[in-house]
PDB file of N, CA and C in Angstrom:
ATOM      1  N   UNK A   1       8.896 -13.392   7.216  1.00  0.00           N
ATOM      2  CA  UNK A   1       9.207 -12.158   6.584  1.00  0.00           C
ATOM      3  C   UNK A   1       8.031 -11.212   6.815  1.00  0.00           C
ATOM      4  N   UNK A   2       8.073 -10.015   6.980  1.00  0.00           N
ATOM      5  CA  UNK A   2       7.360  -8.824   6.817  1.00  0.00           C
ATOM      6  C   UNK A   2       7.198  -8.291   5.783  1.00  0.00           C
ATOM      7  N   UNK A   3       6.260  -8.227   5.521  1.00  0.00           N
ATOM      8  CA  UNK A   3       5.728  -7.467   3.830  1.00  0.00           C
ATOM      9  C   UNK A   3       4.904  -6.471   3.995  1.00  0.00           C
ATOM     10  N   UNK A   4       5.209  -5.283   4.167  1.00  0.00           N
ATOM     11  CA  UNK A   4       4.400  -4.314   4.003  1.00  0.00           C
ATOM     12  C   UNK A   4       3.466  -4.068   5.365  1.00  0.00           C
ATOM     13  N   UNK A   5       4.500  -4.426   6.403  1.00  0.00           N
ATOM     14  CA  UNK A   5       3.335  -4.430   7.905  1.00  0.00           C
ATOM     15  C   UNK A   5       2.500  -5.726   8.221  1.00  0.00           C
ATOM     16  N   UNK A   6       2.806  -6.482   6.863  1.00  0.00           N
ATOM     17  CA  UNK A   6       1.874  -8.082   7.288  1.00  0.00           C
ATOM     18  C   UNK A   6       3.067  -9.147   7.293  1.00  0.00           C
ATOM     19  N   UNK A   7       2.520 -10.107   8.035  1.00  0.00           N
ATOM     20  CA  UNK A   7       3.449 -10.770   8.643  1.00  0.00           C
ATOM     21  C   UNK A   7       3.315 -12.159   7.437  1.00  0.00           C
ATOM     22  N   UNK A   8       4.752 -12.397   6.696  1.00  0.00           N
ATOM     23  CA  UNK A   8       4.351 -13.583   5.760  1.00  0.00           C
ATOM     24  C   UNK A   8       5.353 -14.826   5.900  1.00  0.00           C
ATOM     25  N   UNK A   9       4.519 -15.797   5.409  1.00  0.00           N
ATOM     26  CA  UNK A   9       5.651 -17.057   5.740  1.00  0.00           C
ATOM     27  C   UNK A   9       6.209 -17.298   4.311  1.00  0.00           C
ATOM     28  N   UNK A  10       7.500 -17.336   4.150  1.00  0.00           N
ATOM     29  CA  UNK A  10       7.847 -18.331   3.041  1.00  0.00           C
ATOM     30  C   UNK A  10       8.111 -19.508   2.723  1.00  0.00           C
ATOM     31  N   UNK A  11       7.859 -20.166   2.004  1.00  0.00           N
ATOM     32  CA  UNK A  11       7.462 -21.726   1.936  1.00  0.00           C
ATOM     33  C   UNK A  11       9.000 -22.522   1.871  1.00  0.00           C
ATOM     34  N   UNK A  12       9.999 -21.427   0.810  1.00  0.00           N
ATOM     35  CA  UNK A  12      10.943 -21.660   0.579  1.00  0.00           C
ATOM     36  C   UNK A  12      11.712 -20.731   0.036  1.00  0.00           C
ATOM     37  N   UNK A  13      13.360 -20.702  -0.131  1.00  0.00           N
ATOM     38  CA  UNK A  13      13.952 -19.843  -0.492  1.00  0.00           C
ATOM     39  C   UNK A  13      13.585 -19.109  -2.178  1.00  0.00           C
ATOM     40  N   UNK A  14      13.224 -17.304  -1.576  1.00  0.00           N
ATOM     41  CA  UNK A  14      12.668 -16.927  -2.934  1.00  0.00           C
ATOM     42  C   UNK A  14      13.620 -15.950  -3.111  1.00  0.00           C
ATOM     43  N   UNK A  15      13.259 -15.398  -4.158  1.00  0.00           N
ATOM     44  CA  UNK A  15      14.281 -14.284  -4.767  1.00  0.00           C
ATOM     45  C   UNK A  15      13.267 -12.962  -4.471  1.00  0.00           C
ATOM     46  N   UNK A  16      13.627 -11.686  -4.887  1.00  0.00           N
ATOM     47  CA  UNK A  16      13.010 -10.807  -4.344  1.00  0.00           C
ATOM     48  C   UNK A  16      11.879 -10.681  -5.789  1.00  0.00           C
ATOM     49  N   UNK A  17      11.949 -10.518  -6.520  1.00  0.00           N
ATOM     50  CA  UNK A  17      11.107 -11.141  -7.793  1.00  0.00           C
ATOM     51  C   UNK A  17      10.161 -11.832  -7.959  1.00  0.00           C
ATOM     52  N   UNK A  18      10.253 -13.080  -6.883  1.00  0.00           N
ATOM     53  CA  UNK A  18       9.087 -13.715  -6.797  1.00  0.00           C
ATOM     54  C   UNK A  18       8.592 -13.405  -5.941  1.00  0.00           C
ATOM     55  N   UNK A  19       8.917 -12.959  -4.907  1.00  0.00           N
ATOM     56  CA  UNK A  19       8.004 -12.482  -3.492  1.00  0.00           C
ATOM     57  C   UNK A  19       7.302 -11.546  -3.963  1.00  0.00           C
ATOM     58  N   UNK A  20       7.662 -10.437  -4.871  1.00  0.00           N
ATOM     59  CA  UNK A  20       6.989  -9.593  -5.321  1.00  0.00           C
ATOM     60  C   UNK A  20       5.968 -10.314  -6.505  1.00  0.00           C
ATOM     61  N   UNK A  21       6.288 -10.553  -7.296  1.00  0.00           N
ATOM     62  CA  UNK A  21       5.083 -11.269  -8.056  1.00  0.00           C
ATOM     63  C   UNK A  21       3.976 -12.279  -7.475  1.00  0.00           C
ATOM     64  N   UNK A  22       4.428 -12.869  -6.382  1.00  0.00           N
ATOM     65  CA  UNK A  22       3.549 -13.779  -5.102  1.00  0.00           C
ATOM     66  C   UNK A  22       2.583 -12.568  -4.581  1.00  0.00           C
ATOM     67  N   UNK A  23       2.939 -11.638  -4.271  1.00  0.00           N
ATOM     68  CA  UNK A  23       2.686 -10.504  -4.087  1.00  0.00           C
ATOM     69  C   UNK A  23       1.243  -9.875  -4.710  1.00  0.00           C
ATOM     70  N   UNK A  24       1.675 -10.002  -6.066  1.00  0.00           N
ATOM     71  CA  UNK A  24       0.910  -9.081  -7.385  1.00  0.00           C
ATOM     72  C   UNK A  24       1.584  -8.076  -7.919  1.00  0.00           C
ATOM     73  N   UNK A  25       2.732  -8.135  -7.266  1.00  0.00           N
ATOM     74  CA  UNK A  25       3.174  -6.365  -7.625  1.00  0.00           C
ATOM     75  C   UNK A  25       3.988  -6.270  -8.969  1.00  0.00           C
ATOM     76  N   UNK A  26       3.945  -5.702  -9.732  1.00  0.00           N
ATOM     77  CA  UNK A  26       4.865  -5.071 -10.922  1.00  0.00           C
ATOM     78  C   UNK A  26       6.015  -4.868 -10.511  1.00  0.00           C
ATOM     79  N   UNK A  27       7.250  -5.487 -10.791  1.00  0.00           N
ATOM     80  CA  UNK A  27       8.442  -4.924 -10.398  1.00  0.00           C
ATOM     81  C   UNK A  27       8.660  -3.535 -11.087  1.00  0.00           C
ATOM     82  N   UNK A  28       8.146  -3.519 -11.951  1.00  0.00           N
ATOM     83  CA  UNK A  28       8.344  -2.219 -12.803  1.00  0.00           C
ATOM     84  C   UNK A  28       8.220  -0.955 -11.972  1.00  0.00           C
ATOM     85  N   UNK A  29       7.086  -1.193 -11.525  1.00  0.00           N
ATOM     86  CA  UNK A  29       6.196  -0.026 -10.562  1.00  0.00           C
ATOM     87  C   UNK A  29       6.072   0.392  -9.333  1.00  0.00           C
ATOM     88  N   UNK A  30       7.040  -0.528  -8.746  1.00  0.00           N
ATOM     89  CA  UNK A  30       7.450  -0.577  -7.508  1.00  0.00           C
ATOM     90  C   UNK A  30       8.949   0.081  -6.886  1.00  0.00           C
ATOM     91  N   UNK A  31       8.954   0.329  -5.745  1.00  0.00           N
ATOM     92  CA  UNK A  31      10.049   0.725  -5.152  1.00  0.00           C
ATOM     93  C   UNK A  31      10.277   0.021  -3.837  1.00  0.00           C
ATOM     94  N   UNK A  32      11.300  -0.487  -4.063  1.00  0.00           N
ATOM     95  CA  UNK A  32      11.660  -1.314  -2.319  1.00  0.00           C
ATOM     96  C   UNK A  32      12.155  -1.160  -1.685  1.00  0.00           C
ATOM     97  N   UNK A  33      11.827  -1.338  -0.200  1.00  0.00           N
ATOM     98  CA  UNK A  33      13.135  -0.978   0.854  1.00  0.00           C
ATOM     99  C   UNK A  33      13.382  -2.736   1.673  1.00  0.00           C
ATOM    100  N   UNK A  34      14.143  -2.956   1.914  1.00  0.00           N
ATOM    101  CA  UNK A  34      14.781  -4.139   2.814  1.00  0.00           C
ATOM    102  C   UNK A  34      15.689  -3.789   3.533  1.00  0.00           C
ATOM    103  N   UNK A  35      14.537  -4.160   4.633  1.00  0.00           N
ATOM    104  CA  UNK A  35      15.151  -4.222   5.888  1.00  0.00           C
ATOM    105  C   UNK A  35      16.095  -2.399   6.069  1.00  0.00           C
ATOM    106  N   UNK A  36      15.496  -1.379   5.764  1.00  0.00           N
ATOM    107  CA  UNK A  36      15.240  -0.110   5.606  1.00  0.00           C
ATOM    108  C   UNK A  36      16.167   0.428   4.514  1.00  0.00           C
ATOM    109  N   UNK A  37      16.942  -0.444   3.905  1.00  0.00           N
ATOM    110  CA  UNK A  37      17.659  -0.230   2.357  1.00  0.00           C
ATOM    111  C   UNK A  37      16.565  -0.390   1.150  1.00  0.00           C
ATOM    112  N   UNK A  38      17.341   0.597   0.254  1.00  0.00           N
ATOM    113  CA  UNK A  38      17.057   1.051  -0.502  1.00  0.00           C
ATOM    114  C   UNK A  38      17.633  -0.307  -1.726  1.00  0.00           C
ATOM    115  N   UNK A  39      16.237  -1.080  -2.534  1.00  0.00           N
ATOM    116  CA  UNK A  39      16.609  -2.529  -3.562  1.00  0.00           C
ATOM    117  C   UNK A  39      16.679  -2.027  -4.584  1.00  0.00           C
ATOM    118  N   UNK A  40      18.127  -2.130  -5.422  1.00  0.00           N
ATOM    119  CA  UNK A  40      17.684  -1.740  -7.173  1.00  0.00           C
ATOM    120  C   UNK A  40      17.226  -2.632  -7.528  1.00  0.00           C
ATOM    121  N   UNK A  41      16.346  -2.050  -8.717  1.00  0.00           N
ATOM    122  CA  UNK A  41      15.297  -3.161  -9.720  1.00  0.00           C
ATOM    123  C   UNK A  41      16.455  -4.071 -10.140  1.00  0.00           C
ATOM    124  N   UNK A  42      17.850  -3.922 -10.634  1.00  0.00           N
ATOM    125  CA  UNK A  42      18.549  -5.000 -11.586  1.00  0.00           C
ATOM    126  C   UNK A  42      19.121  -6.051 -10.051  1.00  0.00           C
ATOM    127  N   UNK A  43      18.734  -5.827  -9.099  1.00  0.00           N
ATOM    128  CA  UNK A  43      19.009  -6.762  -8.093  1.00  0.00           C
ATOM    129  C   UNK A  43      17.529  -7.643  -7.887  1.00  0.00           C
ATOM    130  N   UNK A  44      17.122  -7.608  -8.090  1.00  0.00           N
ATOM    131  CA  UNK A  44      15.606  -7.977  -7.785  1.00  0.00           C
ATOM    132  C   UNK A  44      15.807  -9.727  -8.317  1.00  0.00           C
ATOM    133  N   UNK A  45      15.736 -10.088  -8.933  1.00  0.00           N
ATOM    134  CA  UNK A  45      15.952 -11.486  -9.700  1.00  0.00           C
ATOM    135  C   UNK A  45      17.157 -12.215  -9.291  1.00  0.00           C
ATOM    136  N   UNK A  46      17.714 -11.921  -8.329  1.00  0.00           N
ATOM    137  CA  UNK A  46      19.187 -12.353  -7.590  1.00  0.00           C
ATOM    138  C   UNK A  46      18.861 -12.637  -6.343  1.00  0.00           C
ATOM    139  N   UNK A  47      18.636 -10.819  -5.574  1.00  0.00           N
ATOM    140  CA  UNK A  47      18.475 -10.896  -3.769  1.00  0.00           C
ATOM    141  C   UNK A  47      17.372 -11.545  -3.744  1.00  0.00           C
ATOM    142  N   UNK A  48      18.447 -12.706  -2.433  1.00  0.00           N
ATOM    143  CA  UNK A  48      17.625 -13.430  -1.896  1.00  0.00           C
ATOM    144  C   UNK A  48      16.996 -12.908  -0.624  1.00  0.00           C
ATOM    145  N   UNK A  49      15.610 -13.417  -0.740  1.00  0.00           N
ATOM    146  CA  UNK A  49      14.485 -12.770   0.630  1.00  0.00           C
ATOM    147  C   UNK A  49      14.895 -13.907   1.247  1.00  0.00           C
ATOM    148  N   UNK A  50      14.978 -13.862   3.244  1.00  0.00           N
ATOM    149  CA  UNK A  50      14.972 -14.654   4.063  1.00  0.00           C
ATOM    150  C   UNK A  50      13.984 -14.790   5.426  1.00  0.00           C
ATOM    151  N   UNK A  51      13.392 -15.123   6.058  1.00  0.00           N
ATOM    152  CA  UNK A  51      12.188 -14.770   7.005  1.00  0.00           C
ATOM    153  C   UNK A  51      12.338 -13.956   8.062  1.00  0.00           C
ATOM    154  N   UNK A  52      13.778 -13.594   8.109  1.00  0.00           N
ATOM    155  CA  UNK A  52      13.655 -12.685   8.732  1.00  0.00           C
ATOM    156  C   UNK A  52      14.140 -11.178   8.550  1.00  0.00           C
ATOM    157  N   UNK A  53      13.485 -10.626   6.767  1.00  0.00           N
ATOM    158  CA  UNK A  53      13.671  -9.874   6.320  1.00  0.00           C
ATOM    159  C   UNK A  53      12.381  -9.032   6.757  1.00  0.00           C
ATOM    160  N   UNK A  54      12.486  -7.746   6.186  1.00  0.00           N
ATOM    161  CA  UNK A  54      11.264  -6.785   6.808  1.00  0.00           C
ATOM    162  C   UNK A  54      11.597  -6.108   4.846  1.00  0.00           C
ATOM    163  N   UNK A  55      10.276  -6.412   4.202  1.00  0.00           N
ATOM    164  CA  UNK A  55      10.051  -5.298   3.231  1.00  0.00           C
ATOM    165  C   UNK A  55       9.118  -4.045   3.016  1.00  0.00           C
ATOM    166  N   UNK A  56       9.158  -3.501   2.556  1.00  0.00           N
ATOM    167  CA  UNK A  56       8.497  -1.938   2.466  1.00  0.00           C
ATOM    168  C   UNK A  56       8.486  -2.127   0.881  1.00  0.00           C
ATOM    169  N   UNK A  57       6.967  -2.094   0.603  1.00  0.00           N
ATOM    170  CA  UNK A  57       7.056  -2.065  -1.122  1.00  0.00           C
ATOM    171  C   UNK A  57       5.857  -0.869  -1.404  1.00  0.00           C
ATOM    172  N   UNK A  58       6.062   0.338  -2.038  1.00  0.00           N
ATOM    173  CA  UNK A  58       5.741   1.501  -2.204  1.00  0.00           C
ATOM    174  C   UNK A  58       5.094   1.189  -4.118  1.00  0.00           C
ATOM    175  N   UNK A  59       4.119   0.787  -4.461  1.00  0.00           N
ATOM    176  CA  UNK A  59       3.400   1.462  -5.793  1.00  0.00           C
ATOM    177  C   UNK A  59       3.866   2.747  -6.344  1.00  0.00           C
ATOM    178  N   UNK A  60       4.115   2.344  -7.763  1.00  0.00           N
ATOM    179  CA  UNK A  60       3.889   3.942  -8.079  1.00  0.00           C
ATOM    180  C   UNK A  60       2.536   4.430  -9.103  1.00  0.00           C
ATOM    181  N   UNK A  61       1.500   5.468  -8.680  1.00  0.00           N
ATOM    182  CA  UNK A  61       0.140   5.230  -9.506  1.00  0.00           C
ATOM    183  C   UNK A  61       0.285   6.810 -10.209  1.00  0.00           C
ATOM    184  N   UNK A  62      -0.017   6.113 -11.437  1.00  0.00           N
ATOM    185  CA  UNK A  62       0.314   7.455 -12.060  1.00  0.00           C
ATOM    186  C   UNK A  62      -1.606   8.148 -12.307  1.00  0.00           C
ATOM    187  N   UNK A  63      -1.525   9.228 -12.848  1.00  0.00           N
ATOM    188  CA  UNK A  63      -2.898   9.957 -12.466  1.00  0.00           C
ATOM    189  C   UNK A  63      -2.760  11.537 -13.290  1.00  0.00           C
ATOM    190  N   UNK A  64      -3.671  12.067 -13.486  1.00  0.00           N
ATOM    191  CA  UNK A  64      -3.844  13.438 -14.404  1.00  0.00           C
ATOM    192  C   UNK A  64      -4.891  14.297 -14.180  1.00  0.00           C
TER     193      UNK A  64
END
């Protein structure tokens, strides 16, 4: 799988939830694309990631 331009292996079948928390990332705070679609958050704990998925995971940082 592709994560963000880096190239990652998965050990085993994950959900998109854990790749992201494997990750570090906040699902909260995040925005995803797979495989150049657009992931809703209430799919996240379901879609399954496969190795030969490509993700795009975008932060959101808030600031004042």
């Amino acid at each position: 799988m592709i994560l963000n331009g880096q190239n990652v292996e998965l050990a085993q079948s994950q959900t998109l939830a854990e790749v992201l928390a494997q990750a570090g990332f906040e699902p909260s705070r995040v925005a995803v694309l797979k495989n150049g679609q657009i992931v809703s958050r209430t799919e996240a704990d379901t879609l399954a990631i496969s190795d030969s998925d490509v993700l795009e995971v975008v932060a959101f940082v808030g600031g004042g």
